[in-house]
Protein backbone atom coordinates (compact mmCIF):
# COMPACT_ATOMS: atom_id res chain seq x y z
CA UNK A 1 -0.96 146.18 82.06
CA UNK A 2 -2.88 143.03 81.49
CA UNK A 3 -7.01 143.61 81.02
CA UNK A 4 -7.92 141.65 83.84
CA UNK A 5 -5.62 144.38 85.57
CA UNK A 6 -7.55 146.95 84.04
CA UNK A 7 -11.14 145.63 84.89
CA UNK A 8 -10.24 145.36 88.43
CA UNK A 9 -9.43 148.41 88.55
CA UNK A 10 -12.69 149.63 86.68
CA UNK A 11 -14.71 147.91 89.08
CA UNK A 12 -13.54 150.81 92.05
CA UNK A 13 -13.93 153.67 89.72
CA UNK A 14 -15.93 156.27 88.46
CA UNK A 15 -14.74 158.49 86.01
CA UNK A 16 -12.21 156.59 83.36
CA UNK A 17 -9.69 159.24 82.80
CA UNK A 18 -6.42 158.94 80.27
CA UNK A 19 -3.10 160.86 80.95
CA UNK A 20 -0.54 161.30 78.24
CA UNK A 21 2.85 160.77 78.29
CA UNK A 22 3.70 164.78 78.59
CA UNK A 23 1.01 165.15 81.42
CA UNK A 24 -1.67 166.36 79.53
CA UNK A 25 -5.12 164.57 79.45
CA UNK A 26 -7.37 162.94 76.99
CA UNK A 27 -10.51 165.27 76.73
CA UNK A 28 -13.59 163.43 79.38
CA UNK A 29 -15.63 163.41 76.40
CA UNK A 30 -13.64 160.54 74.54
CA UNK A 31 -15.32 157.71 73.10
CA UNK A 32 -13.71 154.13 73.04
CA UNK A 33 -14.20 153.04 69.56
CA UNK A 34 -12.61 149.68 69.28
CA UNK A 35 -12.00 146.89 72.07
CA UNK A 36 -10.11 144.28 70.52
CA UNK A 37 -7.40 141.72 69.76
CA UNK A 38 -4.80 141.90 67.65
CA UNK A 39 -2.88 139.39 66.68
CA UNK A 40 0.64 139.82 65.21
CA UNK A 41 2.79 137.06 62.96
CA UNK A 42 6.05 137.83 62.51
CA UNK A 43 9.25 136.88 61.69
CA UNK A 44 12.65 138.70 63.09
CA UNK A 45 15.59 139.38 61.84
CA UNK A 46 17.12 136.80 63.33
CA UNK A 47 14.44 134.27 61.31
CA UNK A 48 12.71 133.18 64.37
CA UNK A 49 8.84 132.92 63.34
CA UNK A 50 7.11 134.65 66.26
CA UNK A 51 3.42 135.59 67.47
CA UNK A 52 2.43 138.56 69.82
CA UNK A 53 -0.74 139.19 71.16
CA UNK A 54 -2.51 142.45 72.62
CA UNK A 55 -5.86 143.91 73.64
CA UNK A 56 -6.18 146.97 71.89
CA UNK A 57 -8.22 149.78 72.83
CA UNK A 58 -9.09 152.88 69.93
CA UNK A 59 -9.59 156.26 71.91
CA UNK A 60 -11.49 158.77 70.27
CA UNK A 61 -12.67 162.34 70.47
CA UNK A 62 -15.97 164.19 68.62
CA UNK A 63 -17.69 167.96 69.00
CA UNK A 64 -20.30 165.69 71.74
CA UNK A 65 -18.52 167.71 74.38
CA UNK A 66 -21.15 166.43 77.26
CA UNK A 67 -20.04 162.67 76.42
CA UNK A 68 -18.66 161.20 79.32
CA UNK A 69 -17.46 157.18 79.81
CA UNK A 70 -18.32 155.87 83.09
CA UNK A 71 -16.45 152.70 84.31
CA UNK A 72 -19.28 150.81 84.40
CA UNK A 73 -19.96 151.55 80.66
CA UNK A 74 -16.46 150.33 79.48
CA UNK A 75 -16.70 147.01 81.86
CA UNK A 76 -19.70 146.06 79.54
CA UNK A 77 -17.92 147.21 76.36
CA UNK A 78 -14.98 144.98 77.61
CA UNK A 79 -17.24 141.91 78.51
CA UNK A 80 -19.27 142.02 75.00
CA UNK A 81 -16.08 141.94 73.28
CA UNK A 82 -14.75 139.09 74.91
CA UNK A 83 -17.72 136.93 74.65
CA UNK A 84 -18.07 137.98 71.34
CA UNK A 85 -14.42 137.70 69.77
CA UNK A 86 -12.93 135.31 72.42
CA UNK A 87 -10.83 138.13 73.78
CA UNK A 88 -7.58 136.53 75.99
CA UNK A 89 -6.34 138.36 78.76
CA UNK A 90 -2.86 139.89 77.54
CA UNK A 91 -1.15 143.16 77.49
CA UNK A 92 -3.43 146.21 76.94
CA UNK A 93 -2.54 148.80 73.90
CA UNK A 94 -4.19 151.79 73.39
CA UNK A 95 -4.61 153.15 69.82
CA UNK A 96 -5.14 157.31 70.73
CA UNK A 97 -4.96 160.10 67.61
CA UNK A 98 -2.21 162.93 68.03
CA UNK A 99 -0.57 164.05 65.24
CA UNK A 100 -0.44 160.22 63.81
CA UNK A 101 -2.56 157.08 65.20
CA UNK A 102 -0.28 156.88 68.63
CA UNK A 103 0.03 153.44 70.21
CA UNK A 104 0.71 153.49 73.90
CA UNK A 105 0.93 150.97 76.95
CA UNK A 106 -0.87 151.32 79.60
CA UNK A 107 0.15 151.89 83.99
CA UNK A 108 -2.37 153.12 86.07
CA UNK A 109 -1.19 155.64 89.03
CA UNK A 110 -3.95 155.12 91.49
CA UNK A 111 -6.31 157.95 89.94
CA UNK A 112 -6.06 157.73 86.33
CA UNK A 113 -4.65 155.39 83.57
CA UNK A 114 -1.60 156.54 82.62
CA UNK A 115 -0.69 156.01 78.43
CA UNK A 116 3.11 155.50 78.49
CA UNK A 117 5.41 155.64 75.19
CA UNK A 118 6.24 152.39 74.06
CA UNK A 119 9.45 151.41 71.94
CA UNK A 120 11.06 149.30 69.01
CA UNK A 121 13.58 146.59 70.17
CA UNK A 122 15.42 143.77 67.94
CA UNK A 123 14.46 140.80 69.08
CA UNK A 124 17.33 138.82 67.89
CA UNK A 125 20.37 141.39 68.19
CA UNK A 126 22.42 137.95 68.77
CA UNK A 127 22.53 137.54 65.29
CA UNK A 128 21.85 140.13 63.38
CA UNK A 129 24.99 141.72 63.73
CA UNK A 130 24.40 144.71 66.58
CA UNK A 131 27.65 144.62 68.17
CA UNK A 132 27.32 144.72 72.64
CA UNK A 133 28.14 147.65 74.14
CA UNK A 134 30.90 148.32 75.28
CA UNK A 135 31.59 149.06 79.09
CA UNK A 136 33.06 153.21 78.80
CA UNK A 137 35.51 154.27 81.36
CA UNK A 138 36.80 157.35 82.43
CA UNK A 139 40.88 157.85 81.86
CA UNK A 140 40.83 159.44 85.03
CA UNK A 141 39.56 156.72 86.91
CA UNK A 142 41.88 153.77 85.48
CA UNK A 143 44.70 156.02 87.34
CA UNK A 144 42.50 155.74 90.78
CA UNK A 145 42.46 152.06 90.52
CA UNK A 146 46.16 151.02 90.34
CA UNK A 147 48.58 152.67 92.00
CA UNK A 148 51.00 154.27 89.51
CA UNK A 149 55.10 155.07 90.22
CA UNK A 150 54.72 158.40 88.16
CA UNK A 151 52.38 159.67 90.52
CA UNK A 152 53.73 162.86 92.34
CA UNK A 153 55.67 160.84 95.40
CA UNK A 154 55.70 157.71 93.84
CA UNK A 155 59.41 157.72 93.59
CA UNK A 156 59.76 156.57 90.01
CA UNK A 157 62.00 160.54 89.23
């Protein structure tokens, strides 16, 4: 989800609320620590030089159990950073300790914003030797397909 996605949805809510992947919820009394952009130069394995840009939101929790973000609140956070570090509007990432620093994307399911597990990929499996799958068949249904003379009254005994 882009962040002009996610301020547009701000503007129509209250309470900012952030469901996990398994269905549990980020405590109300996170903070958001970080609004940013991160910029990543790479090159892949292929050797094509590329560039990826995200917004990138840090979630975090402290013992200030009566802390509560309204949507209001992170509008202005989101603003301020923009003006201030020249913020584009591209895919939104957010940065949210669970065992390790997790990085999630972002849906939102028409109550709260939804973090969803994101995933590796090779960019350029052309060349770098990952061979294309290959389409798997079942034996028994090559026999469906074609008719065959062995088949009981297929006159071939």
């Amino acid at each position: 989800m882009k962040l002009s996605q996610i301020k547009n949805i701000l503007t129509s809510l209250e309470a900012v609320n952030f469901e996990l992947p398994d269905g549990t919820m980020v405590p109300v009394h996170y903070h958001v620590t970080e609004v940013g952009q991160i910029t990543k130069n790479f090159i892949d394995c292929g050797g094509t030089i590329r560039q990826e840009k995200k917004v990138n939101f840090q979630l975090w929790e402290a013992n200030d159990t009566d802390h509560r973000l309204a949507a209001q609140k992170l509008l202005k956070i989101i603003a301020l950073s923009e003006k201030a570090l020249n913020i584009e509007d591209a895919e939104v990432e957010v940065e949210y300790q669970t065992t390790t620093i997790g990085k999630y994307g972002v849906e939102f399911n028409g109550k709260n914003f939804e973090l969803v597990s994101l995933s590796t990929a090779c960019l350029a499996s052309d060349s770098c030797g990952i061979p294309a799958e290959k389409m798997k068949l079942n034996l028994v249904d090559l026999g469906a397909k074609e008719s065959s003379c062995c088949a009981p009254g297929g006159g071939c005994c």
